[in-house]
N, C-alpha and C. Protein backbone atom coordinates (compact mmCIF):
# COMPACT_ATOMS: atom_id res chain seq x y z
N UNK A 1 62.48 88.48 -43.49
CA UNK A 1 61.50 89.16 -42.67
C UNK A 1 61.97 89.14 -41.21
N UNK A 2 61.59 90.28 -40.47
CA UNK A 2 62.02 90.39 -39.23
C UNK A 2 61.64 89.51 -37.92
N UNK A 3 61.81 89.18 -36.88
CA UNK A 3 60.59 88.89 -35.80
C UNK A 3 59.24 89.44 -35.77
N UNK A 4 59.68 90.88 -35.58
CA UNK A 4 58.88 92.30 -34.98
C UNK A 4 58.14 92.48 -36.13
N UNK A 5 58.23 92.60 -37.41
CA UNK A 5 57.86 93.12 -38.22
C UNK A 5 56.29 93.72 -38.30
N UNK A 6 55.46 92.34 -37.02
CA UNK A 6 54.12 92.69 -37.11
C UNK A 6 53.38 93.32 -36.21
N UNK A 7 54.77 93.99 -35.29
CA UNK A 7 54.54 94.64 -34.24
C UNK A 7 54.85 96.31 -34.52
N UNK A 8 53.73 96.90 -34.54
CA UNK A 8 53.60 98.46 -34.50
C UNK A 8 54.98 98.83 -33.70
N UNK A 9 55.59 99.66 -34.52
CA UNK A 9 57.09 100.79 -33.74
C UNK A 9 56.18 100.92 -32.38
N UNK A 10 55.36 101.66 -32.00
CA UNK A 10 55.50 102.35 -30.57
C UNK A 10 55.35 101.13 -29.96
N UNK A 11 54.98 100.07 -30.36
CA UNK A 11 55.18 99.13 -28.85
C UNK A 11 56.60 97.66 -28.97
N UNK A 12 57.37 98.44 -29.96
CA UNK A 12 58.92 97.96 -29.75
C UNK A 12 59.59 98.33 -28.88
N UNK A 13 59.78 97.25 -28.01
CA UNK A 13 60.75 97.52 -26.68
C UNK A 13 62.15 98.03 -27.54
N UNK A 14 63.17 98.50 -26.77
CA UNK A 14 64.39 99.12 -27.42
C UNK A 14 65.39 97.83 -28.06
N UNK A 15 65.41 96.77 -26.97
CA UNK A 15 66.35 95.77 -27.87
C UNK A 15 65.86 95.01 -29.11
N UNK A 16 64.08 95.20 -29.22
CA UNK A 16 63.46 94.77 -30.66
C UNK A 16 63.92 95.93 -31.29
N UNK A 17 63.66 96.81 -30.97
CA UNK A 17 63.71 97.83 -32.16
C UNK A 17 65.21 97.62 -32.77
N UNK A 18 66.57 97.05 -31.88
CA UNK A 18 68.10 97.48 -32.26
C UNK A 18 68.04 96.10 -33.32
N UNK A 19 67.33 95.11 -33.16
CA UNK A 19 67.34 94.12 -33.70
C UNK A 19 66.59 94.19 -34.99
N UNK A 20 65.66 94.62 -35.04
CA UNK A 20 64.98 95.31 -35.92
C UNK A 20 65.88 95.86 -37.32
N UNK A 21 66.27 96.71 -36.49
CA UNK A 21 67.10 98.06 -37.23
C UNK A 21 68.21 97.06 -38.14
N UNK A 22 68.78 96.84 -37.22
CA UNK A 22 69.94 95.78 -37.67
C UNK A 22 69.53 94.66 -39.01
N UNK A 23 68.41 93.91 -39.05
CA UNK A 23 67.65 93.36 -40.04
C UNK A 23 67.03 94.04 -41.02
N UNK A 24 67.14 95.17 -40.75
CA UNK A 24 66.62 95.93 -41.77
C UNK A 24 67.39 96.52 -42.92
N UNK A 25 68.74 97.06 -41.91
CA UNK A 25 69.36 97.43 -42.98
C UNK A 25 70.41 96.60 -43.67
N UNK A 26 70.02 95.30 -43.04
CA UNK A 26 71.10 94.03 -44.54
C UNK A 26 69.99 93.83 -45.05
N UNK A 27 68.50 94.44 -45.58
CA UNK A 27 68.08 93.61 -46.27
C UNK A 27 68.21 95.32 -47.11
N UNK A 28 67.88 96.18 -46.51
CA UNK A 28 68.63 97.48 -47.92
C UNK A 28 69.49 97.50 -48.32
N UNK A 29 70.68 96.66 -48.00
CA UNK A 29 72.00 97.12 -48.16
C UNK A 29 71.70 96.81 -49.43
N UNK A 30 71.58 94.95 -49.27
CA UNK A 30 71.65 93.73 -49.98
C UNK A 30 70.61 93.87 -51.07
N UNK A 31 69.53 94.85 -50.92
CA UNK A 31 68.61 95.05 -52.38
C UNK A 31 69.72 96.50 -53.07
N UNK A 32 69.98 97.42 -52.38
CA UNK A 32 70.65 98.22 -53.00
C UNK A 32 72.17 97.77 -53.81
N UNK A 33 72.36 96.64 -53.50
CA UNK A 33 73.85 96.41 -53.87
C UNK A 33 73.40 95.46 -55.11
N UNK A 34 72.52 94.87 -55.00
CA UNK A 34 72.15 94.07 -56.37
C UNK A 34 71.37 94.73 -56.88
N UNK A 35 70.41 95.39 -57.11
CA UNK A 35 69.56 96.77 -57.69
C UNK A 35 71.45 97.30 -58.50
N UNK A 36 72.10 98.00 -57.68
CA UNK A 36 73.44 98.78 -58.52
C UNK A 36 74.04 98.13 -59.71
N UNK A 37 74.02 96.90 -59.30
CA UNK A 37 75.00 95.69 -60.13
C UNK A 37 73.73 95.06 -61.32
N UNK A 38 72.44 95.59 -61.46
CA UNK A 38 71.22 94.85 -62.09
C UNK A 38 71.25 93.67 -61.90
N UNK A 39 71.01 93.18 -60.69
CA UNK A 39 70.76 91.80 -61.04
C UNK A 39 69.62 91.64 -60.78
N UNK A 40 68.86 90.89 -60.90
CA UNK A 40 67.31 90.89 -60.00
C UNK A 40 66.77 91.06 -58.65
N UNK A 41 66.70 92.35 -58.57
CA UNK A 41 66.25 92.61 -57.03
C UNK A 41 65.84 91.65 -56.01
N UNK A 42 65.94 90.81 -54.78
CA UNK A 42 65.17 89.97 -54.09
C UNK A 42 63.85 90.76 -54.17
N UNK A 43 63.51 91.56 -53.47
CA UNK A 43 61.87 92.14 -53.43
C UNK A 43 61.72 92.88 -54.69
N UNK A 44 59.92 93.66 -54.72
CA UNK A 44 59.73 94.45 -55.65
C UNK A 44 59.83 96.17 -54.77
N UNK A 45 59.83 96.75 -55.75
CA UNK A 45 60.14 98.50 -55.44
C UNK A 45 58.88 98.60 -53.64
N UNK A 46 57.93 98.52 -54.00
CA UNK A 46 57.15 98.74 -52.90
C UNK A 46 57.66 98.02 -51.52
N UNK A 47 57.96 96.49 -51.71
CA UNK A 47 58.34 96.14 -50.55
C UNK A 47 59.45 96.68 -50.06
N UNK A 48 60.46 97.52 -51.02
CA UNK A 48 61.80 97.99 -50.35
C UNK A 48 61.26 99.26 -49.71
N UNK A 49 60.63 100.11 -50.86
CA UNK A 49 59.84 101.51 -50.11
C UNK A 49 59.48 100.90 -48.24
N UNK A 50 58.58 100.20 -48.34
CA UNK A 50 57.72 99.56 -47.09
C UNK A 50 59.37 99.08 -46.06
N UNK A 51 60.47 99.02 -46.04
CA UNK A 51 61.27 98.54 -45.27
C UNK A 51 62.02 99.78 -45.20
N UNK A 52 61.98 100.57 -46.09
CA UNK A 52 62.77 102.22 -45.54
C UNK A 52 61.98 102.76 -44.48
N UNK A 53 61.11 102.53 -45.05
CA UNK A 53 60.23 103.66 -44.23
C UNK A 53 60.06 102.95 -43.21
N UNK A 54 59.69 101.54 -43.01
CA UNK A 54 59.86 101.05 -41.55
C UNK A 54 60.91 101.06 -40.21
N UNK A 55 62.29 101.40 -41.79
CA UNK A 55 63.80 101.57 -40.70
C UNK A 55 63.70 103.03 -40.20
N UNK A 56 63.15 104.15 -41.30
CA UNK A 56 63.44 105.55 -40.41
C UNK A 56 62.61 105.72 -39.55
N UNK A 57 61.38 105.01 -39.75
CA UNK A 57 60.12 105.27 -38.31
C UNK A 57 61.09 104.73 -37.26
N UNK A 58 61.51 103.43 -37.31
CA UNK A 58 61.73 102.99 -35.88
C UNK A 58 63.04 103.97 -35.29
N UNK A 59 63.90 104.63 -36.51
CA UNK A 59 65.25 105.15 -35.90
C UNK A 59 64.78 106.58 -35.49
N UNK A 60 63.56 107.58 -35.95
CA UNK A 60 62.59 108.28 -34.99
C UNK A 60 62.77 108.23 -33.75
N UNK A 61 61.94 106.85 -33.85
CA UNK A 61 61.94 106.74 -32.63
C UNK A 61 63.04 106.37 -31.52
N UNK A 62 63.61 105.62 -31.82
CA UNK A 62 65.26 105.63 -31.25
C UNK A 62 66.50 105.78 -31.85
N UNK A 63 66.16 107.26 -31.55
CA UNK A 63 67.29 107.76 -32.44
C UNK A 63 69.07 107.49 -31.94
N UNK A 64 69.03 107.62 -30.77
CA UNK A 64 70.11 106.30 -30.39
C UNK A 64 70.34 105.18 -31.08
N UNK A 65 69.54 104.26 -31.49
CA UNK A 65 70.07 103.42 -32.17
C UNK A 65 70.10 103.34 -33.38
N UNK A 66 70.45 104.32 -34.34
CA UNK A 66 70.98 104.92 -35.52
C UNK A 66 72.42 104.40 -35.95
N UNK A 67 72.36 103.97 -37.16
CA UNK A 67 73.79 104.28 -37.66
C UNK A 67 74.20 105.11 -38.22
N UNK A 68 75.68 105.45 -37.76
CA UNK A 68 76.06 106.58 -37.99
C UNK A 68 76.63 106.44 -39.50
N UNK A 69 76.61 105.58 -39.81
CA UNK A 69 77.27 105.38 -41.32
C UNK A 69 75.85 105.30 -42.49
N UNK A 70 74.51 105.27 -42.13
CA UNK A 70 73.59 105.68 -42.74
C UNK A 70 73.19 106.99 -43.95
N UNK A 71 74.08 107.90 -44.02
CA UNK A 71 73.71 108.26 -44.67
C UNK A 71 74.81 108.21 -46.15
N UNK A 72 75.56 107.33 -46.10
CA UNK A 72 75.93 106.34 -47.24
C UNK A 72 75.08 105.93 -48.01
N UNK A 73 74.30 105.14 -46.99
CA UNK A 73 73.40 104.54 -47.81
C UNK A 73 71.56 105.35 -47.87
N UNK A 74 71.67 106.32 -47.54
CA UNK A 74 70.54 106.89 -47.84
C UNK A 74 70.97 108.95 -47.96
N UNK A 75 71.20 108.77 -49.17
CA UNK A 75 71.41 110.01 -49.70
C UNK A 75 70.63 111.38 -49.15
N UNK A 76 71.11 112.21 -48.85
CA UNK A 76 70.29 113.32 -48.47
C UNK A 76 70.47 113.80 -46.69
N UNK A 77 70.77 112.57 -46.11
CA UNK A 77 70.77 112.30 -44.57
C UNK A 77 71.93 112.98 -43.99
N UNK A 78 70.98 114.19 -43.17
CA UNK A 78 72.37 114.60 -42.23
C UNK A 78 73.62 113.83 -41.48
N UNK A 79 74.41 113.91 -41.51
CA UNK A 79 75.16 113.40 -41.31
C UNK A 79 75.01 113.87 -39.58
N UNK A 80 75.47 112.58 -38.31
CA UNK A 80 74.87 113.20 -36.89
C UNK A 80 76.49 113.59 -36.08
């Protein structure tokens, strides 16, 4: 779990949000890479849903602090 986690996106200062971001996506990587391999997911389906959607709100909002190698790992994503 993050620091921020219980802090609403619009009132993430920018270096929570990069920190954020950054925690967010080793915990997708790390469910997507064991999800591939079946092993037992750490979370269930909803809590991963609930951490996507928390990473693209915050990268919305700072879209600067995006990775550019993101759409690897999330299919469909323009490439920037």
């Amino acid at each position: 779990m993050t620091p921020y986690r219980h802090i609403p996106i619009n009132h993430l200062t920018k270096e929570q949000a990069k920190e954020e971001l950054t925690i967010l996506l080793a915990e997708i990587v790390r469910y997507q890479e064991r999800y591939k391999e079946q092993i037992n997911p750490p979370i269930i389906d909803n809590d991963y849903e609930a951490i996507k959607e928390r990473y693209q709100n915050i990268e919305k909002k700072f879209p600067d602090l995006a990775y550019e190698s993101w759409p690897f790992f999330w299919p469909g994503k323009e490439i920037k």
